[in-house]
N, C-alpha and C. Protein backbone atom coordinates (compact mmCIF):
# COMPACT_ATOMS: atom_id res chain seq x y z
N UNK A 1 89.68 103.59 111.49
CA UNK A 1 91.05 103.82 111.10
C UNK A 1 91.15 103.84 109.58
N UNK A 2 91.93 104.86 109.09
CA UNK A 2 91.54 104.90 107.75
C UNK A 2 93.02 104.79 107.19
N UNK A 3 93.25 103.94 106.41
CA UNK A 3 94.94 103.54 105.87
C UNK A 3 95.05 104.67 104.69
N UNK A 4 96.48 104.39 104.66
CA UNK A 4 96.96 105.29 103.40
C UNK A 4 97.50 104.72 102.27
N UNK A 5 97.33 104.81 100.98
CA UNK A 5 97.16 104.17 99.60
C UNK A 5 98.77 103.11 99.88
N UNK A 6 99.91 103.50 100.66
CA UNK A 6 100.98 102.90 101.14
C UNK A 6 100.79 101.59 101.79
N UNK A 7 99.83 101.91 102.65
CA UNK A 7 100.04 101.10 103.59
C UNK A 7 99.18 99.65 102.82
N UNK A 8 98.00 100.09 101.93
CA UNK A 8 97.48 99.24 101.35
C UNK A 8 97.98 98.26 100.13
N UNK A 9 99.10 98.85 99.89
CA UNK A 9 99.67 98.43 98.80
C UNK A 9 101.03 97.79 99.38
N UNK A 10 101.69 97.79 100.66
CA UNK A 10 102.34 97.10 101.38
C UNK A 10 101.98 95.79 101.85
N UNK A 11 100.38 96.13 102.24
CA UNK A 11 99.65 95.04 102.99
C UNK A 11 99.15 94.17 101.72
N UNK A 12 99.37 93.90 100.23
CA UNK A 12 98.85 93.27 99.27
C UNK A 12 99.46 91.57 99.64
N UNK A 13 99.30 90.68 99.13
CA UNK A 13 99.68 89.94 99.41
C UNK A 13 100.79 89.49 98.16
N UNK A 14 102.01 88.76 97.97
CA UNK A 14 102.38 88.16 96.67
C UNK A 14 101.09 87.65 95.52
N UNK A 15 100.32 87.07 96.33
CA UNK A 15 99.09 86.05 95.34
C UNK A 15 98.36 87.47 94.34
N UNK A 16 98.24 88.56 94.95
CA UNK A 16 97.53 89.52 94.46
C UNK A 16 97.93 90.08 93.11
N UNK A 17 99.29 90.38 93.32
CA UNK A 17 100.45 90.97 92.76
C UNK A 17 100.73 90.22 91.68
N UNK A 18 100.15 88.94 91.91
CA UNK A 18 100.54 87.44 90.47
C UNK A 18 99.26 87.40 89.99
N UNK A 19 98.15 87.82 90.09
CA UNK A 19 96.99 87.70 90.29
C UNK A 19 96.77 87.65 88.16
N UNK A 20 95.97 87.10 87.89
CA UNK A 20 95.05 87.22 86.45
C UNK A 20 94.27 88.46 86.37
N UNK A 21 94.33 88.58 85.30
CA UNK A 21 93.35 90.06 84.68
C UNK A 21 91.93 89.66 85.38
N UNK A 22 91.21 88.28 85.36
CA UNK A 22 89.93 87.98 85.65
C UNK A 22 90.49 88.54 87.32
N UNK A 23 91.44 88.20 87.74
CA UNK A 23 91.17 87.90 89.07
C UNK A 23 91.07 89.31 89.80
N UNK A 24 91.98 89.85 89.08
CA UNK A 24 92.35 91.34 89.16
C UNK A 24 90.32 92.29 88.99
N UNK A 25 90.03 91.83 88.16
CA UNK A 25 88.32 92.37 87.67
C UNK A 25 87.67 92.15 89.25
N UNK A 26 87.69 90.83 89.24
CA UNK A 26 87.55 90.58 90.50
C UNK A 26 87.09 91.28 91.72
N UNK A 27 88.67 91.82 92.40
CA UNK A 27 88.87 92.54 93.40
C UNK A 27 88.51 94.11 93.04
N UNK A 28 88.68 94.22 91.57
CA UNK A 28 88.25 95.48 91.28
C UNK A 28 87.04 96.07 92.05
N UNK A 29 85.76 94.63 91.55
CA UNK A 29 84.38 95.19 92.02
C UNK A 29 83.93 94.79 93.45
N UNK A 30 85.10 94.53 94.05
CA UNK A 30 85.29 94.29 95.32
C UNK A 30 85.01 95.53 95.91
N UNK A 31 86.37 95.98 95.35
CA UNK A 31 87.05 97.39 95.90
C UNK A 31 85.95 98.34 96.23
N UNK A 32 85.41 98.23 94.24
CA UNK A 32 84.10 99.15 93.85
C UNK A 32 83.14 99.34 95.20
N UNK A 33 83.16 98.11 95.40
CA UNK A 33 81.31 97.99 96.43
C UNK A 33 81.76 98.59 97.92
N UNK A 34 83.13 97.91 98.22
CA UNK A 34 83.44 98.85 99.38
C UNK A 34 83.74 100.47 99.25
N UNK A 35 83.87 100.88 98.45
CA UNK A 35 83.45 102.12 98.52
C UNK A 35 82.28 102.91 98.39
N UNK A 36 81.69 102.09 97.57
CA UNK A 36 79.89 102.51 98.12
C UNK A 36 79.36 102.41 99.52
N UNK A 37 79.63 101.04 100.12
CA UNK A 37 79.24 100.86 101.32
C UNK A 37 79.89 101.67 102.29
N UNK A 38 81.42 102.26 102.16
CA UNK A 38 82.01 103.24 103.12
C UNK A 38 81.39 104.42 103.23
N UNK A 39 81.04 104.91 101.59
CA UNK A 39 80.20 106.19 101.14
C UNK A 39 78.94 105.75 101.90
N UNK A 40 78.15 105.24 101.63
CA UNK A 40 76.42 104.77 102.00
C UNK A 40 76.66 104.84 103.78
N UNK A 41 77.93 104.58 104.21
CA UNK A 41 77.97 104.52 105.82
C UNK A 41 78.46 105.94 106.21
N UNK A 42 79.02 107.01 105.72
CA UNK A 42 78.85 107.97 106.24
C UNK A 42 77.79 108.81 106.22
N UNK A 43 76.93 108.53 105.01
CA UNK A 43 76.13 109.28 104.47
C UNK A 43 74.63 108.94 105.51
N UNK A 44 74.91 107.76 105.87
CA UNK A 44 73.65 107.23 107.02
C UNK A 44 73.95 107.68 108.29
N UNK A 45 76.20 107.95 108.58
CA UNK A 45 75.88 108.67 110.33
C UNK A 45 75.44 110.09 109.98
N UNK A 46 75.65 111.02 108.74
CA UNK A 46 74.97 112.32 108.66
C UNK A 46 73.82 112.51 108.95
N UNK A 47 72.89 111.71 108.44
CA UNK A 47 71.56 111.86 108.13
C UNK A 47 71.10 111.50 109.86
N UNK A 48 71.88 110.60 110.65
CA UNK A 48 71.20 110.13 111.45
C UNK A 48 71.80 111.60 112.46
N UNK A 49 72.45 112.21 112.36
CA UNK A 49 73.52 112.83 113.15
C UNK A 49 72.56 113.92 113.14
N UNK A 50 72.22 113.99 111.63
CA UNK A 50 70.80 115.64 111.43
C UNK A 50 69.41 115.14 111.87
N UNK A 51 69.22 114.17 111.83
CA UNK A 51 67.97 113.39 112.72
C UNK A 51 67.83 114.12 114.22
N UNK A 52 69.09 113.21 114.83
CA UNK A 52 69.06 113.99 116.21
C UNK A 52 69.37 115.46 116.59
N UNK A 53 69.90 115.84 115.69
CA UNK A 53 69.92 117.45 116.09
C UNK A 53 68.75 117.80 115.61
N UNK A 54 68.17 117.71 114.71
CA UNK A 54 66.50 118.00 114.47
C UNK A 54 65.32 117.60 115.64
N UNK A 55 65.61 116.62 115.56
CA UNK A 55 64.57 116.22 117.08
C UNK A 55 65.02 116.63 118.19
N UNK A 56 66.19 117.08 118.60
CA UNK A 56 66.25 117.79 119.67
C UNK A 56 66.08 118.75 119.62
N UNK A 57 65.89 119.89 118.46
CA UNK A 57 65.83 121.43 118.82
C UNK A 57 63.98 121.49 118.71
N UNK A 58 63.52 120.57 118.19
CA UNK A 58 61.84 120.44 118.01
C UNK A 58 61.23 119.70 119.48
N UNK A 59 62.36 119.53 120.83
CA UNK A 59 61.65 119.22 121.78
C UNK A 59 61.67 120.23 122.54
């Protein structure tokens, strides 16, 4: 399920919103890494997705 920049910014909490510049850095490289890891997770069902269509047309 993939939210929309709304819904994420609805779902913030008060504490966030009061939050410190450190704290704010913080969640930044939070954010950062989950988007690598979202990126790195589609990029592994492709590869696995061209895996099996490769090994199946080579049987």
């Amino acid at each position: 399920m993939e939210l929309s920049l709304q819904q994420i910014v609805e779902g913030l909490p008060k504490t966030l919103l009061n939050a410190s510049d450190r704290d704010l850095e913080g969640f930044q490289k939070i954010i950062d890494e989950t988007i690598k890891l979202r990126e790195g997770h589609r990029n592994l069902q492709k590869m696995i997705k061209n895996f099996n269509t490769s090994t199946i047309q080579r049987s």
